[in-house]
N, C-alpha and C. Protein backbone atom coordinates (compact mmCIF):
# COMPACT_ATOMS: atom_id res chain seq x y z
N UNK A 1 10.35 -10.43 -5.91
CA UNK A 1 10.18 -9.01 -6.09
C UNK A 1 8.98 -8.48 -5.30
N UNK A 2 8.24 -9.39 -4.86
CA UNK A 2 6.69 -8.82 -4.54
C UNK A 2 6.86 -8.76 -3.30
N UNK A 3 7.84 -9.77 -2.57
CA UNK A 3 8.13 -9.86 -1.20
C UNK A 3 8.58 -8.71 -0.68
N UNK A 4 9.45 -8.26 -1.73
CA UNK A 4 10.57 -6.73 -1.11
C UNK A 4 9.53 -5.78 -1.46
N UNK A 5 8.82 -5.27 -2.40
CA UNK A 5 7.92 -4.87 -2.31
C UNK A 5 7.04 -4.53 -1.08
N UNK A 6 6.75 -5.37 -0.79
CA UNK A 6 5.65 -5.46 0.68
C UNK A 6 6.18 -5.20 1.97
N UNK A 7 8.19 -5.65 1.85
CA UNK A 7 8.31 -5.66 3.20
C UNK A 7 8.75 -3.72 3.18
N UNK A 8 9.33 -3.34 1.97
CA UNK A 8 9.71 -1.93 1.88
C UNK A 8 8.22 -0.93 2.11
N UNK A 9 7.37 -1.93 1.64
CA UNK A 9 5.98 -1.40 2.09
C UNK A 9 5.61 -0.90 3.64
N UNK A 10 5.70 -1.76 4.45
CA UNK A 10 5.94 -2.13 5.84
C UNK A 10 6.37 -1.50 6.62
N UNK A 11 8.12 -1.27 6.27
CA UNK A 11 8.81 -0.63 6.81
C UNK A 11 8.57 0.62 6.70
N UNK A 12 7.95 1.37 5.16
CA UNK A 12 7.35 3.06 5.41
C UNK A 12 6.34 3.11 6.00
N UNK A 13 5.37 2.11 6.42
CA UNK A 13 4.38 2.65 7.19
C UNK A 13 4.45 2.77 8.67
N UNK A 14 5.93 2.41 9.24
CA UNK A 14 6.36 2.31 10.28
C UNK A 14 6.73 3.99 10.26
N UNK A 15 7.29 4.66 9.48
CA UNK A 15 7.94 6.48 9.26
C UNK A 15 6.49 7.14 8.75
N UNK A 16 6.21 7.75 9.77
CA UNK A 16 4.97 8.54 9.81
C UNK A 16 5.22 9.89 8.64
N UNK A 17 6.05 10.26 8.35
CA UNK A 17 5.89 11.16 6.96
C UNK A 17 5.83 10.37 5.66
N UNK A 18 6.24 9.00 5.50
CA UNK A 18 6.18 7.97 4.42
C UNK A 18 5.29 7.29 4.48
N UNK A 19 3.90 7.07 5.60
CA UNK A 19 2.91 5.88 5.68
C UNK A 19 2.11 6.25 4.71
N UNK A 20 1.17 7.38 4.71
CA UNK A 20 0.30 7.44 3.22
C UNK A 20 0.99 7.19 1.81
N UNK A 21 2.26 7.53 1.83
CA UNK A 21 2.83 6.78 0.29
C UNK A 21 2.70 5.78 0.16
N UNK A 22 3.49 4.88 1.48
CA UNK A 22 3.60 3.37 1.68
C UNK A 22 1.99 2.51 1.36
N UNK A 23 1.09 3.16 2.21
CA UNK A 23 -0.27 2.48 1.81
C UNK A 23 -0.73 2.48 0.62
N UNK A 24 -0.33 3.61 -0.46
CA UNK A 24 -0.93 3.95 -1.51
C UNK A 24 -0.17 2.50 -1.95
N UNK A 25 1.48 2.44 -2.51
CA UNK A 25 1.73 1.50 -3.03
C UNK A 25 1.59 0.33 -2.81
N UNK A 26 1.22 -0.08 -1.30
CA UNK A 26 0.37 -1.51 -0.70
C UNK A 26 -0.35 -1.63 -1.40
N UNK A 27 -1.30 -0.89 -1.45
CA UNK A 27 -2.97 -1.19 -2.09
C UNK A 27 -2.27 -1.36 -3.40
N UNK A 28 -1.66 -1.00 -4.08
CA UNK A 28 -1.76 -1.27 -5.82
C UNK A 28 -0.57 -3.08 -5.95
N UNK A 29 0.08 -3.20 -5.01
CA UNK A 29 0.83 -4.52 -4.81
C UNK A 29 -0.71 -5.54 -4.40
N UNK A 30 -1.34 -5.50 -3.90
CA UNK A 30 -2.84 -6.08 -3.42
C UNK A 30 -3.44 -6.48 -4.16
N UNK A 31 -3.31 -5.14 -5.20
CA UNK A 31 -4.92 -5.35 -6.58
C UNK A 31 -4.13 -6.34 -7.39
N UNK A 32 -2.37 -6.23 -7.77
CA UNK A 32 -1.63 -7.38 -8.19
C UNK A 32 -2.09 -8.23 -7.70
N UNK A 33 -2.44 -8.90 -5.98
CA UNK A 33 -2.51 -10.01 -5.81
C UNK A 33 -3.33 -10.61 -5.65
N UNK A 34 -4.96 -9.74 -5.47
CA UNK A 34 -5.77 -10.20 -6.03
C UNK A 34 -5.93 -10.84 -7.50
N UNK A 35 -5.68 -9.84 -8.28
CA UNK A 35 -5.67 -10.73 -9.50
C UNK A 35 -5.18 -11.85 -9.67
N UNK A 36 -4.11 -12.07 -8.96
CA UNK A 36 -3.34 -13.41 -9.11
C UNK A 36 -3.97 -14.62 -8.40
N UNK A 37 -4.41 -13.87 -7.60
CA UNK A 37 -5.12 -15.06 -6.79
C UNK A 37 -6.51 -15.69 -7.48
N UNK A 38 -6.86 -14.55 -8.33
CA UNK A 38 -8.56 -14.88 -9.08
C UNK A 38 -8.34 -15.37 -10.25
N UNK A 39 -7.03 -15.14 -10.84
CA UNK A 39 -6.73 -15.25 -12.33
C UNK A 39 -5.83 -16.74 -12.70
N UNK A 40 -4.58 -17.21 -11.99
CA UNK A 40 -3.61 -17.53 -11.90
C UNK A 40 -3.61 -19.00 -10.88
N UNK A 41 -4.35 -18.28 -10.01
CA UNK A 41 -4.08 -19.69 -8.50
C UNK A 41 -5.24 -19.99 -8.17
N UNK A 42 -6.28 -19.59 -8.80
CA UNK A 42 -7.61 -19.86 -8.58
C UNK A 42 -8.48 -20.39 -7.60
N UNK A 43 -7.54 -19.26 -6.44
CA UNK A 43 -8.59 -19.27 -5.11
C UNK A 43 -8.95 -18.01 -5.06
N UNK A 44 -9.30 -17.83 -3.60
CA UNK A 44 -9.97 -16.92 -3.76
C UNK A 44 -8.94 -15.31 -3.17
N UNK A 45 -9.90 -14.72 -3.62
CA UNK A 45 -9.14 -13.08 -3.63
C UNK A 45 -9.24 -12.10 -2.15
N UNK A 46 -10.25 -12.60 -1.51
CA UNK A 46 -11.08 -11.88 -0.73
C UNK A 46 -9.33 -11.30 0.89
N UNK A 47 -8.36 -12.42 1.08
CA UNK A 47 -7.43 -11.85 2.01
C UNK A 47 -6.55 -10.49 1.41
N UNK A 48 -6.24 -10.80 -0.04
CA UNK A 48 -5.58 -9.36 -0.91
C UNK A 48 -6.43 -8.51 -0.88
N UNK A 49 -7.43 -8.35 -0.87
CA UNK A 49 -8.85 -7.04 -0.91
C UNK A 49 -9.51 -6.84 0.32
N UNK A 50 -9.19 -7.54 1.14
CA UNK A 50 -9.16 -6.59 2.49
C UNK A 50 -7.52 -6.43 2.84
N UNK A 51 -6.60 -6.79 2.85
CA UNK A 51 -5.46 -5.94 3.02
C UNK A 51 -5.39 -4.55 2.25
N UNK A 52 -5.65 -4.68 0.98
CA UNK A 52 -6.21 -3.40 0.00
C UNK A 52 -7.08 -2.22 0.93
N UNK A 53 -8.09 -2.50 1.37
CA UNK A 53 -9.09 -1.97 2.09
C UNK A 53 -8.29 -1.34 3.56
N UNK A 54 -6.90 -2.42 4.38
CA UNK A 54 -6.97 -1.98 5.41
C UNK A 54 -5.94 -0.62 4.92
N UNK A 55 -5.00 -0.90 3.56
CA UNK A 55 -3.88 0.36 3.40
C UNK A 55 -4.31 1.13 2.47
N UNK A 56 -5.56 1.27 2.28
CA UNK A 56 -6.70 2.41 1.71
C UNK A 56 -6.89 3.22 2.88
N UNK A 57 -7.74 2.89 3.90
CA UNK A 57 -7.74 3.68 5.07
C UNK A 57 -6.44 4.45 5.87
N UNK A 58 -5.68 3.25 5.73
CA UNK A 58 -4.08 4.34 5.96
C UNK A 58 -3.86 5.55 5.18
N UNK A 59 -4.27 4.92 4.11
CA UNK A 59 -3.65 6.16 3.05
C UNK A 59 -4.81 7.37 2.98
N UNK A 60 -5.49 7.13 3.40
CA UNK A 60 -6.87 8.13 3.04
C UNK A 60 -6.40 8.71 4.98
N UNK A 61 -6.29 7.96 5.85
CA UNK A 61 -6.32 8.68 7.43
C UNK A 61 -4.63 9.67 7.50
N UNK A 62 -3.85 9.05 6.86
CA UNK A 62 -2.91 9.88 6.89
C UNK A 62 -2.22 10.74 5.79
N UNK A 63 -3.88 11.06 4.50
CA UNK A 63 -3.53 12.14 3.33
C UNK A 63 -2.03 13.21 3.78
N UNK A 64 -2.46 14.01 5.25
CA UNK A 64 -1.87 15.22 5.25
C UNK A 64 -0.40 15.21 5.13
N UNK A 65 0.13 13.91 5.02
CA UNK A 65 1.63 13.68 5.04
C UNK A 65 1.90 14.08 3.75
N UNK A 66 0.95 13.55 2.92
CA UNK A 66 1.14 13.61 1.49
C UNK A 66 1.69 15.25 1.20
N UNK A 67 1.43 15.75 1.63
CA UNK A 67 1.45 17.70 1.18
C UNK A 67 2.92 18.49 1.99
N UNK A 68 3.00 17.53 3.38
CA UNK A 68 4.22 17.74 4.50
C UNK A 68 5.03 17.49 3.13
N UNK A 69 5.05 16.11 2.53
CA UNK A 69 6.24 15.19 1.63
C UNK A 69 6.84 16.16 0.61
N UNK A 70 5.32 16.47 -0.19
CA UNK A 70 5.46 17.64 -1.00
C UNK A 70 6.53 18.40 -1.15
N UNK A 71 5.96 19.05 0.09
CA UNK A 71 6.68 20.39 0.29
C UNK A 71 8.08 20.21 0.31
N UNK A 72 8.57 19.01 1.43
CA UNK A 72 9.80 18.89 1.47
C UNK A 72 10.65 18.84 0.40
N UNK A 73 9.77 18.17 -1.02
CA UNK A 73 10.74 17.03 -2.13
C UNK A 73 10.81 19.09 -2.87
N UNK A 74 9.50 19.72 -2.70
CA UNK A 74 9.78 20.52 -3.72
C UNK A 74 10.97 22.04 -3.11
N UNK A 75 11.51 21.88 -1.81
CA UNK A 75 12.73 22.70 -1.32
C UNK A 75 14.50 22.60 -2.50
């Protein structure tokens, strides 16, 4: 499930009106895998929390889609 997750992840950040969604839900699939990695498999966390970090910046550099999306869903 986490796989399709990530790759459906992927593939919206490839569609420039879907990449700030896509990053938002990256980053929260991340903080999942950090935890898993700190909690569960007991290495370390630090590759999930900078992937976190790199689809934070996506999502924060391409906010303005967020409001384009908006608008569209609310027609």
């Amino acid at each position: 499930m986490v796989g399709v997750l990530e790759v459906a992840g992927a593939v919206g950040l490839l569609i420039p009106l879907l990449s700030s969604l896509a990053a938002l839900r990256l980053a929260a699939v991340m903080v999942g895998a950090a935890m898993t990695n700190q909690f569960l498999l007991e290495e370390s966390p630090w590759l999930p929390l900078a992937l976190l970090v790199v689809a934070a910046v996506i999502a924060w550099a391409r906010r303005s889609s967020n409001s384009i999306l908006v608008d569209i869903l609310r027609r």
